[in-house]
N, C-alpha and C. Protein backbone atom coordinates (compact mmCIF):
# COMPACT_ATOMS: atom_id res chain seq x y z
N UNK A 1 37.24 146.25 7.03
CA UNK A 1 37.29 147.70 7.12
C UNK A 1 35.87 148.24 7.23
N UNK A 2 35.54 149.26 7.90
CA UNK A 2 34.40 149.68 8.38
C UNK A 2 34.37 150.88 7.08
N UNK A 3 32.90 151.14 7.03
CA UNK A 3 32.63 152.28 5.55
C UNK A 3 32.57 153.52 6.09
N UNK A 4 32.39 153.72 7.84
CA UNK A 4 32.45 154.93 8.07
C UNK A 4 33.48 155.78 8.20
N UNK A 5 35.13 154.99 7.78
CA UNK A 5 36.06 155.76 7.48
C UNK A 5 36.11 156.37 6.33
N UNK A 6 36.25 155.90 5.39
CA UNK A 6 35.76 156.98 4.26
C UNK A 6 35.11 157.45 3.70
N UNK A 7 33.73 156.74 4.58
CA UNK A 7 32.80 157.81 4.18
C UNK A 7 32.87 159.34 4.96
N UNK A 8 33.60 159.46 5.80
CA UNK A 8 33.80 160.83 6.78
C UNK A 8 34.98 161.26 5.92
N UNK A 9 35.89 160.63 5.72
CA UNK A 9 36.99 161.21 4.83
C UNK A 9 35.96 161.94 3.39
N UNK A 10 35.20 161.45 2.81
CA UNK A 10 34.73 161.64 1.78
C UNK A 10 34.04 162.72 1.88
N UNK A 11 32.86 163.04 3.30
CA UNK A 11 32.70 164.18 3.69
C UNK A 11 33.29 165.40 3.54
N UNK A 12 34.54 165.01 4.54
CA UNK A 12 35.26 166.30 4.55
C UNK A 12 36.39 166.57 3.72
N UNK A 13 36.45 165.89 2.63
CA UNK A 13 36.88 166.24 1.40
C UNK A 13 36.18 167.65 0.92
N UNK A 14 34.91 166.68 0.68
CA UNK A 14 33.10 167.19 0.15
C UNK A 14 33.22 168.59 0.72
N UNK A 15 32.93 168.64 1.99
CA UNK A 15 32.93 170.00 2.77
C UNK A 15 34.36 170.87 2.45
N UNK A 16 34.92 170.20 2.38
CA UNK A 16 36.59 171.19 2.21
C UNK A 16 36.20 172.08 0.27
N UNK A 17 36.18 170.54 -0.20
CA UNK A 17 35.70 171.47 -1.72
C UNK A 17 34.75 172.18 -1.93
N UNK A 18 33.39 172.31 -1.33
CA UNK A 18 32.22 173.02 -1.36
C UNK A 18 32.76 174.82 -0.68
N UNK A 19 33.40 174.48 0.18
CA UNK A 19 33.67 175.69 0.45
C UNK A 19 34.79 176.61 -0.06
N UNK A 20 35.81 175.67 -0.61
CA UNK A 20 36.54 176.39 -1.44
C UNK A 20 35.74 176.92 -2.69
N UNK A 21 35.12 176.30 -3.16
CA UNK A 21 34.15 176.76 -4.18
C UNK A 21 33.18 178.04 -4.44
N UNK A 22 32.39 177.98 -2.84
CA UNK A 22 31.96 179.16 -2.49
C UNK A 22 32.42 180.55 -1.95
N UNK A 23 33.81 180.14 -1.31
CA UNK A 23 34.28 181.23 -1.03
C UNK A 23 35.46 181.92 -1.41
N UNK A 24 35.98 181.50 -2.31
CA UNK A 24 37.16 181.73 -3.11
C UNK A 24 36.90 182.49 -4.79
N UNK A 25 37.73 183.33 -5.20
CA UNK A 25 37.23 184.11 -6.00
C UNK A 25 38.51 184.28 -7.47
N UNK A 26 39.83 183.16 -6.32
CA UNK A 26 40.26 183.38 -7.74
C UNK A 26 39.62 181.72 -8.85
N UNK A 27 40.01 181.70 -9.90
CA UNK A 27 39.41 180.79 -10.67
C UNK A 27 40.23 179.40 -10.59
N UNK A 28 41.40 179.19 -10.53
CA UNK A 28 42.55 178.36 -9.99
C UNK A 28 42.17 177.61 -9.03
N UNK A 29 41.77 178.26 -7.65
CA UNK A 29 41.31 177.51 -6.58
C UNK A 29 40.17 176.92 -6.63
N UNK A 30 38.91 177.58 -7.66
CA UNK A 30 37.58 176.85 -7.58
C UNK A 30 37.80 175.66 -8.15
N UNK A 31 38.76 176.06 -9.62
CA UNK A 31 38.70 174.45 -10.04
C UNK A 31 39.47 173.33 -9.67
N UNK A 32 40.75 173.88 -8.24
CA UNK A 32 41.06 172.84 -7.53
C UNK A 32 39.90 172.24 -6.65
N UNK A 33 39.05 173.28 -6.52
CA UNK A 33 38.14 172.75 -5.06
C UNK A 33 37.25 171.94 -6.20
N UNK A 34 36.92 172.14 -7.03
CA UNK A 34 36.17 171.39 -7.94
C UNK A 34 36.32 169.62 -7.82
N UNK A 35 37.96 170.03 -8.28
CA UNK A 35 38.42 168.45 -7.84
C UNK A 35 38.57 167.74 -6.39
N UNK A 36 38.83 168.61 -5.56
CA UNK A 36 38.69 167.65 -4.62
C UNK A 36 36.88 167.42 -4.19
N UNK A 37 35.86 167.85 -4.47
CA UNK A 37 34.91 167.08 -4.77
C UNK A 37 34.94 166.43 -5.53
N UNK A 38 35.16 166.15 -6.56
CA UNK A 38 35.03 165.00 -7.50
C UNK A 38 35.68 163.78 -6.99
N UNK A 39 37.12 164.46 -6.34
CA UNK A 39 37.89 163.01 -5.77
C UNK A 39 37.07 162.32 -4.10
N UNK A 40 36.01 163.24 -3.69
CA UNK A 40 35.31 162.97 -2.72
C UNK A 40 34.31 161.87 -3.15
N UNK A 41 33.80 162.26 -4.07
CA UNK A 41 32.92 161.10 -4.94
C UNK A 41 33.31 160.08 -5.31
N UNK A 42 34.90 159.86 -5.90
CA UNK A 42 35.44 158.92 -6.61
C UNK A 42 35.77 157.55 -5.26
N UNK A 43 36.30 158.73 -3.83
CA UNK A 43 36.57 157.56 -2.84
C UNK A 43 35.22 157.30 -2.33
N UNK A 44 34.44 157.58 -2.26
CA UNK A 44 32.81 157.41 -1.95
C UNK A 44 32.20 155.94 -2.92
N UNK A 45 32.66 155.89 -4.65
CA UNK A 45 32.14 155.11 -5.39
C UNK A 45 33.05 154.13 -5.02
N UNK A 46 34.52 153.98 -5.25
CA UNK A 46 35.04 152.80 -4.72
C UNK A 46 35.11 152.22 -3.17
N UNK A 47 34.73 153.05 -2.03
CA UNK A 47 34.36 152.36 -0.91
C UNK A 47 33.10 151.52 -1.09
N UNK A 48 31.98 152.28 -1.50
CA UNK A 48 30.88 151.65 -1.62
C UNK A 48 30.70 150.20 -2.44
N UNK A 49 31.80 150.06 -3.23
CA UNK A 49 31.97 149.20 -4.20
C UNK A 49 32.75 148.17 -3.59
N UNK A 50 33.70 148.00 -2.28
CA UNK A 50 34.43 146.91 -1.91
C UNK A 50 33.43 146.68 -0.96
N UNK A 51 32.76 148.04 -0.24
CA UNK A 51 31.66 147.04 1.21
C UNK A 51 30.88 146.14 0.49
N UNK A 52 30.14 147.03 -0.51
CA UNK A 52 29.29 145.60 -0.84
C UNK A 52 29.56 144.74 -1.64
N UNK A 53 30.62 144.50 -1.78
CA UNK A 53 31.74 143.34 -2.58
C UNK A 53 30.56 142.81 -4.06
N UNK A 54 30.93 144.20 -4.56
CA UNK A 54 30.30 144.02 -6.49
C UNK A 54 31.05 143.28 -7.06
N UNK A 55 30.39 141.97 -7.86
CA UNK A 55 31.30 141.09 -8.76
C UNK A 55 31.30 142.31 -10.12
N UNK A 56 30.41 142.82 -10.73
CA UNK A 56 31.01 143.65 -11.17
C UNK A 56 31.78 145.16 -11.56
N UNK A 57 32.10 145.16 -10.17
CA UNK A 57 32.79 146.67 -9.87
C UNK A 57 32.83 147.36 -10.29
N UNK A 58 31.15 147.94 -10.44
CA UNK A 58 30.60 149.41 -11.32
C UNK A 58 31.16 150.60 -10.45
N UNK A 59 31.21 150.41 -9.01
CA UNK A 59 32.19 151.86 -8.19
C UNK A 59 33.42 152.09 -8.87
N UNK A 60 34.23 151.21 -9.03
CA UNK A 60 35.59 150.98 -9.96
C UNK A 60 35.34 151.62 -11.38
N UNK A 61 34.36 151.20 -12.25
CA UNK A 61 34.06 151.56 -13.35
C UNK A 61 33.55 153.07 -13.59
N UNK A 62 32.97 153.19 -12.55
CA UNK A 62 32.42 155.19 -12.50
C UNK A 62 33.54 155.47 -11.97
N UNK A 63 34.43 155.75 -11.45
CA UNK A 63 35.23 156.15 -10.69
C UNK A 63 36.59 156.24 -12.07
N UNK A 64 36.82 155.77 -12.83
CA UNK A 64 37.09 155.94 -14.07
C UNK A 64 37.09 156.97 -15.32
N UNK A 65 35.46 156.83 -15.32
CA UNK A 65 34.56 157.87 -15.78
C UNK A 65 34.54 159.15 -14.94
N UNK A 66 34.46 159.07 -14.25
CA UNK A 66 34.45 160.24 -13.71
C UNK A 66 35.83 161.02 -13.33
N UNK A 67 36.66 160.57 -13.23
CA UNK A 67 38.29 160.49 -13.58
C UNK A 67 38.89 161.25 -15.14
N UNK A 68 38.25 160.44 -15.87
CA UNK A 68 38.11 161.12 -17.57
C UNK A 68 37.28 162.44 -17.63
N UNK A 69 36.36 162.20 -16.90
CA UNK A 69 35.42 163.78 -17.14
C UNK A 69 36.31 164.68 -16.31
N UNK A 70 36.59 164.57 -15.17
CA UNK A 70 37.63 165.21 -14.16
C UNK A 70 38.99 166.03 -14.79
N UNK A 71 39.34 165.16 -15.84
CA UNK A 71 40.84 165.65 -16.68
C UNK A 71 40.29 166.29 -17.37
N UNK A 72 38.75 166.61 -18.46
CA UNK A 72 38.69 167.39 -19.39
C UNK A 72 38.28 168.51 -18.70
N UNK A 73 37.27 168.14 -17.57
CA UNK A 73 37.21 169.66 -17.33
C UNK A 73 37.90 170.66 -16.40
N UNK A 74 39.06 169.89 -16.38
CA UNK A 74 40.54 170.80 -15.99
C UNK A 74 41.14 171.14 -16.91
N UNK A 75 41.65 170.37 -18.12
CA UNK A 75 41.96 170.91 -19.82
C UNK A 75 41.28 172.41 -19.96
N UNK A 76 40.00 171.96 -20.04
CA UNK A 76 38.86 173.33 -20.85
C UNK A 76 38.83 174.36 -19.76
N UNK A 77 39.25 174.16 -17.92
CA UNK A 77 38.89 175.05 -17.06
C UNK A 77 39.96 176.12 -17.06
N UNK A 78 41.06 175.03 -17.36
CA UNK A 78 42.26 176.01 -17.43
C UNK A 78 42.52 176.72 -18.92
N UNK A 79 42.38 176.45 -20.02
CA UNK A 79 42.21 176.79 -21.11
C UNK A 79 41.67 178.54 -20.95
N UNK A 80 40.80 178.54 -20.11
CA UNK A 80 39.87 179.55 -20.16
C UNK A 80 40.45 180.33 -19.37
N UNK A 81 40.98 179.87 -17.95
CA UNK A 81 41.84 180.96 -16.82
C UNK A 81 42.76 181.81 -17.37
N UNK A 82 43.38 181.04 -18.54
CA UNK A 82 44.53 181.32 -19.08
C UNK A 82 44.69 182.90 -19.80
N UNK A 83 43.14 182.43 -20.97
CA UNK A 83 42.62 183.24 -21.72
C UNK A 83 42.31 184.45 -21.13
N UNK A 84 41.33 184.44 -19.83
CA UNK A 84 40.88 185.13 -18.67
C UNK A 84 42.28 185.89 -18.31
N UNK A 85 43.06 185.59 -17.66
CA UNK A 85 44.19 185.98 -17.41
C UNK A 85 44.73 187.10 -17.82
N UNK A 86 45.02 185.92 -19.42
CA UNK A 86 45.54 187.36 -20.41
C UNK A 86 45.18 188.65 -21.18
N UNK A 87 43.83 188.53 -20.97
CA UNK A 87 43.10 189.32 -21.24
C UNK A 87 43.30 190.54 -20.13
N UNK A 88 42.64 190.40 -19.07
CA UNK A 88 42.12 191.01 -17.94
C UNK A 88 43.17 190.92 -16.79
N UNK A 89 44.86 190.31 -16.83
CA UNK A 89 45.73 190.39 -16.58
C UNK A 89 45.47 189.75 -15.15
N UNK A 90 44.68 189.22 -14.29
CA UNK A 90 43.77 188.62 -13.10
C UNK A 90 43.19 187.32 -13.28
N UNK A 91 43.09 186.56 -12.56
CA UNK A 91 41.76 184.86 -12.73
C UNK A 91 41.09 185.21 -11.54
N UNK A 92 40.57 186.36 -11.37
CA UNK A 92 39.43 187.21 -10.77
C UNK A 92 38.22 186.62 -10.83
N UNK A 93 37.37 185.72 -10.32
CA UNK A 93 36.25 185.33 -11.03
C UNK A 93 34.95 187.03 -11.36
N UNK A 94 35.33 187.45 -10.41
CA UNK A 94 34.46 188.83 -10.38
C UNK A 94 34.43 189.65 -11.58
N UNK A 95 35.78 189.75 -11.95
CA UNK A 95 35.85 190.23 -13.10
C UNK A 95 35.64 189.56 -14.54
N UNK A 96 35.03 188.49 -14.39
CA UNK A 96 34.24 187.88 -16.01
C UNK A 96 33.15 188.20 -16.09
N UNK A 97 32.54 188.95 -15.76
CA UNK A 97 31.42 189.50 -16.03
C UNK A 97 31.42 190.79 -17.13
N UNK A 98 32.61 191.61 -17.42
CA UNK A 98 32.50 192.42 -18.30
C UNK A 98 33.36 191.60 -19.49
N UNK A 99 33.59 190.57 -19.71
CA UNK A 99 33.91 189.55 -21.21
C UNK A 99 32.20 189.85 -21.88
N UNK A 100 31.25 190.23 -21.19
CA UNK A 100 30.14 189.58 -22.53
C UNK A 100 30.38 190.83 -23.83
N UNK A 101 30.33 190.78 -24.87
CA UNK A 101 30.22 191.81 -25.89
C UNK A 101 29.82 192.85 -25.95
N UNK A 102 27.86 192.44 -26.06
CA UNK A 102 27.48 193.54 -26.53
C UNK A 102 26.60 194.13 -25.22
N UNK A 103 26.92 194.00 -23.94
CA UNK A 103 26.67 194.85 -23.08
C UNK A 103 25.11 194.18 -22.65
N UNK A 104 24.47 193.34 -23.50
CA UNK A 104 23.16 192.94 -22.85
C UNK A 104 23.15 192.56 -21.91
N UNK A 105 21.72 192.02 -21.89
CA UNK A 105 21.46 190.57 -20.71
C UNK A 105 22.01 189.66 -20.74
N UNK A 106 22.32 188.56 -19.92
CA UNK A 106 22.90 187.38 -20.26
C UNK A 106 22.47 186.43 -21.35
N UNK A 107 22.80 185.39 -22.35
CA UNK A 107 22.14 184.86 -23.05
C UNK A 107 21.59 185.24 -24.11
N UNK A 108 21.74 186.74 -24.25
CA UNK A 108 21.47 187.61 -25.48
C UNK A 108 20.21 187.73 -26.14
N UNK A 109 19.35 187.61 -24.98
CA UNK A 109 17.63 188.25 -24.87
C UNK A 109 16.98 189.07 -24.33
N UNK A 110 16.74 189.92 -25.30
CA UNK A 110 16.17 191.10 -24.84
C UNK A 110 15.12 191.01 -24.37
N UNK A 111 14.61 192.61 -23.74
CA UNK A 111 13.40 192.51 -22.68
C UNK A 111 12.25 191.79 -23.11
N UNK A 112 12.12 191.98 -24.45
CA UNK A 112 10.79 191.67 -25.07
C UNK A 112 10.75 189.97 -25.12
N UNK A 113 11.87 189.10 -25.15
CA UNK A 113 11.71 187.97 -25.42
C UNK A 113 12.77 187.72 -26.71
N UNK A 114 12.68 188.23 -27.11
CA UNK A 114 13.34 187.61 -28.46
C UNK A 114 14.94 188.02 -28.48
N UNK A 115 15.32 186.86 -29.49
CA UNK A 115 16.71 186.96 -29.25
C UNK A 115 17.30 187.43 -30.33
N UNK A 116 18.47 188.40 -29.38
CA UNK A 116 19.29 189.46 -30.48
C UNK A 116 20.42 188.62 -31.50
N UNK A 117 19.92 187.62 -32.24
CA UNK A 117 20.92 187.36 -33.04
C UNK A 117 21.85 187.94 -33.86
N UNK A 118 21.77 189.54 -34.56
CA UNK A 118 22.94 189.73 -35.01
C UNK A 118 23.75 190.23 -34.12
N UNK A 119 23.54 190.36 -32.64
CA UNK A 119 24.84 191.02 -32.03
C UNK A 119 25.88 189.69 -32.16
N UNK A 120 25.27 188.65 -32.50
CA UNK A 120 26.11 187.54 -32.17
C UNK A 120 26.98 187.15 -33.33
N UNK A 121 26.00 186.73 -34.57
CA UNK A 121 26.75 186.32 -36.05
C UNK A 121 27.61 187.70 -36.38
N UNK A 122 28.73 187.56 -37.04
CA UNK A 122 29.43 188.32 -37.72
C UNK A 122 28.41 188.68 -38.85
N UNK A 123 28.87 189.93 -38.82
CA UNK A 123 28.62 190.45 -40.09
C UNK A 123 29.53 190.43 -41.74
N UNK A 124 28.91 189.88 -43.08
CA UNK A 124 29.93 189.67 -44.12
C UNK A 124 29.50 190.55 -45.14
N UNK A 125 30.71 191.08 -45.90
CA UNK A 125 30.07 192.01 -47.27
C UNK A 125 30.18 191.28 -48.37
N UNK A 126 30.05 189.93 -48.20
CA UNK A 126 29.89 189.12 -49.54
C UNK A 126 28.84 189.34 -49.86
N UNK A 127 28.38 189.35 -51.45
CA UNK A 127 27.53 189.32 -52.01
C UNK A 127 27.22 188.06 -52.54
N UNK A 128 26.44 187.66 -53.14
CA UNK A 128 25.41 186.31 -54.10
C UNK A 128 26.65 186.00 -54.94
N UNK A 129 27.10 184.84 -54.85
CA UNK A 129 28.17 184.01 -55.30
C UNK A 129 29.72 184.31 -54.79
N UNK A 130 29.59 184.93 -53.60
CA UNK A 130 31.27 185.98 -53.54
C UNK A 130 31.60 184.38 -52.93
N UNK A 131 31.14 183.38 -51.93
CA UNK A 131 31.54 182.82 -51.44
C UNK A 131 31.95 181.30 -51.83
N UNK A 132 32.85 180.40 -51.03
CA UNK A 132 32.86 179.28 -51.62
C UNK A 132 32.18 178.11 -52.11
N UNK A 133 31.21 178.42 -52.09
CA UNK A 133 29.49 177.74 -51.63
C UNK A 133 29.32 178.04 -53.46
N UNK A 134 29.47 178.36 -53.96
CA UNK A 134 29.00 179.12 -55.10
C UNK A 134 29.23 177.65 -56.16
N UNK A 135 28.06 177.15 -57.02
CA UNK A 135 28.55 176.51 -57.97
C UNK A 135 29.43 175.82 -58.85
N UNK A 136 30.15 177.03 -59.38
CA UNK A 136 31.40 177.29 -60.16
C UNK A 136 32.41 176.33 -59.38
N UNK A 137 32.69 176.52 -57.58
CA UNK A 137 33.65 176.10 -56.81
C UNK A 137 33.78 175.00 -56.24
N UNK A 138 32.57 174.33 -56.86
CA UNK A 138 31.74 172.88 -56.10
C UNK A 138 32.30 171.58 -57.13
N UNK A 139 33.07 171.79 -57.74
CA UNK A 139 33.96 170.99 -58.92
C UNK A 139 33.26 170.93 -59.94
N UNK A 140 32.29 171.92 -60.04
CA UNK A 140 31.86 172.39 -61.68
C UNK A 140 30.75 171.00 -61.79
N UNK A 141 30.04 170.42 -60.93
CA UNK A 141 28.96 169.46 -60.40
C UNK A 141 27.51 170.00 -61.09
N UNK A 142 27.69 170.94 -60.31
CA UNK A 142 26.88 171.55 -59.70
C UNK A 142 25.52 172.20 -60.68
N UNK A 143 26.53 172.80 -61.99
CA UNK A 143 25.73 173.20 -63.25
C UNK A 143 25.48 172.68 -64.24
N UNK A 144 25.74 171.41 -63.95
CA UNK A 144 25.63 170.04 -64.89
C UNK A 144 24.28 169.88 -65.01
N UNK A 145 23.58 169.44 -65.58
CA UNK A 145 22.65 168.21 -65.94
C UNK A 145 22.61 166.84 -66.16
N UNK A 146 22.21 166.00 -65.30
CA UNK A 146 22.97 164.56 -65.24
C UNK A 146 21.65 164.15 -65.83
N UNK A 147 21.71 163.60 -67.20
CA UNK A 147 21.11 162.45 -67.44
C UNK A 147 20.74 161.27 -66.93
């Protein structure tokens, strides 16, 4: 078998997913186009792996791996469409841009440089021992004196 069959198949996989990627806006289709690059790569690692006839069939072995990474980040991609969805009633990619909170910059740094950490941590009205952390709650250890 000659490698320039799938390596052109692998291409225009490649090219088919790159452009679904770029030009598609709901979130569903990017992360199909996602995969069919990945599956462009996967027939790319196992062609490359029978031409040059590897005794130990590391194309086979990434192609695996990358198979496993492939399923999680369809788990976590869709996880999020979902969320996206129900929120904002759309898998709009355009419209995730108003999910950030507190209206900043991205990344939650202001002009000056420094970063706005309490927009981020919750705020608590516990006071000095309100919490479970406290001595008393630590199996009474804690206020011992160990000889």
């Amino acid at each position: 078998m000659h490698l320039a069959y799938p390596a052109v198949l692998a291409v225009l996989l490649f090219c088919v997913g790159l452009y679904g990627v770029l030009a598609r806006r709901n979130a569903i289709l990017v992360l199909m186009s996602v995969e069919l690059m990945l599956n462009a790569v996967n027939l790319n690692l196992v062609a490359f792996d029978v031409w040059l006839r590897d005794t130990l069939h590391a194309g086979q072995a990434l192609t695996l791996f990358t198979i496993a990474i492939a399923a999680a980040e369809i788990g976590i991609g869709l996880a999020i469409v979902l969320l996206v969805h129900r929120d904002s009633g759309s898998s709009d990619i355009d419209r995730l841009r108003g999910l950030r909170e507190d209206g900043g910059p991205p990344g939650g740094v202001s002009g000056d440089g420094s970063s706005d950490v309490a927009s981020v941590t919750p705020a608590t009205d516990n006071g000095p021992g309100a919490g479970p952390d406290t001595p008393s709650d630590l199996g009474g250890s804690a206020g011992r004196q160990h000889a």
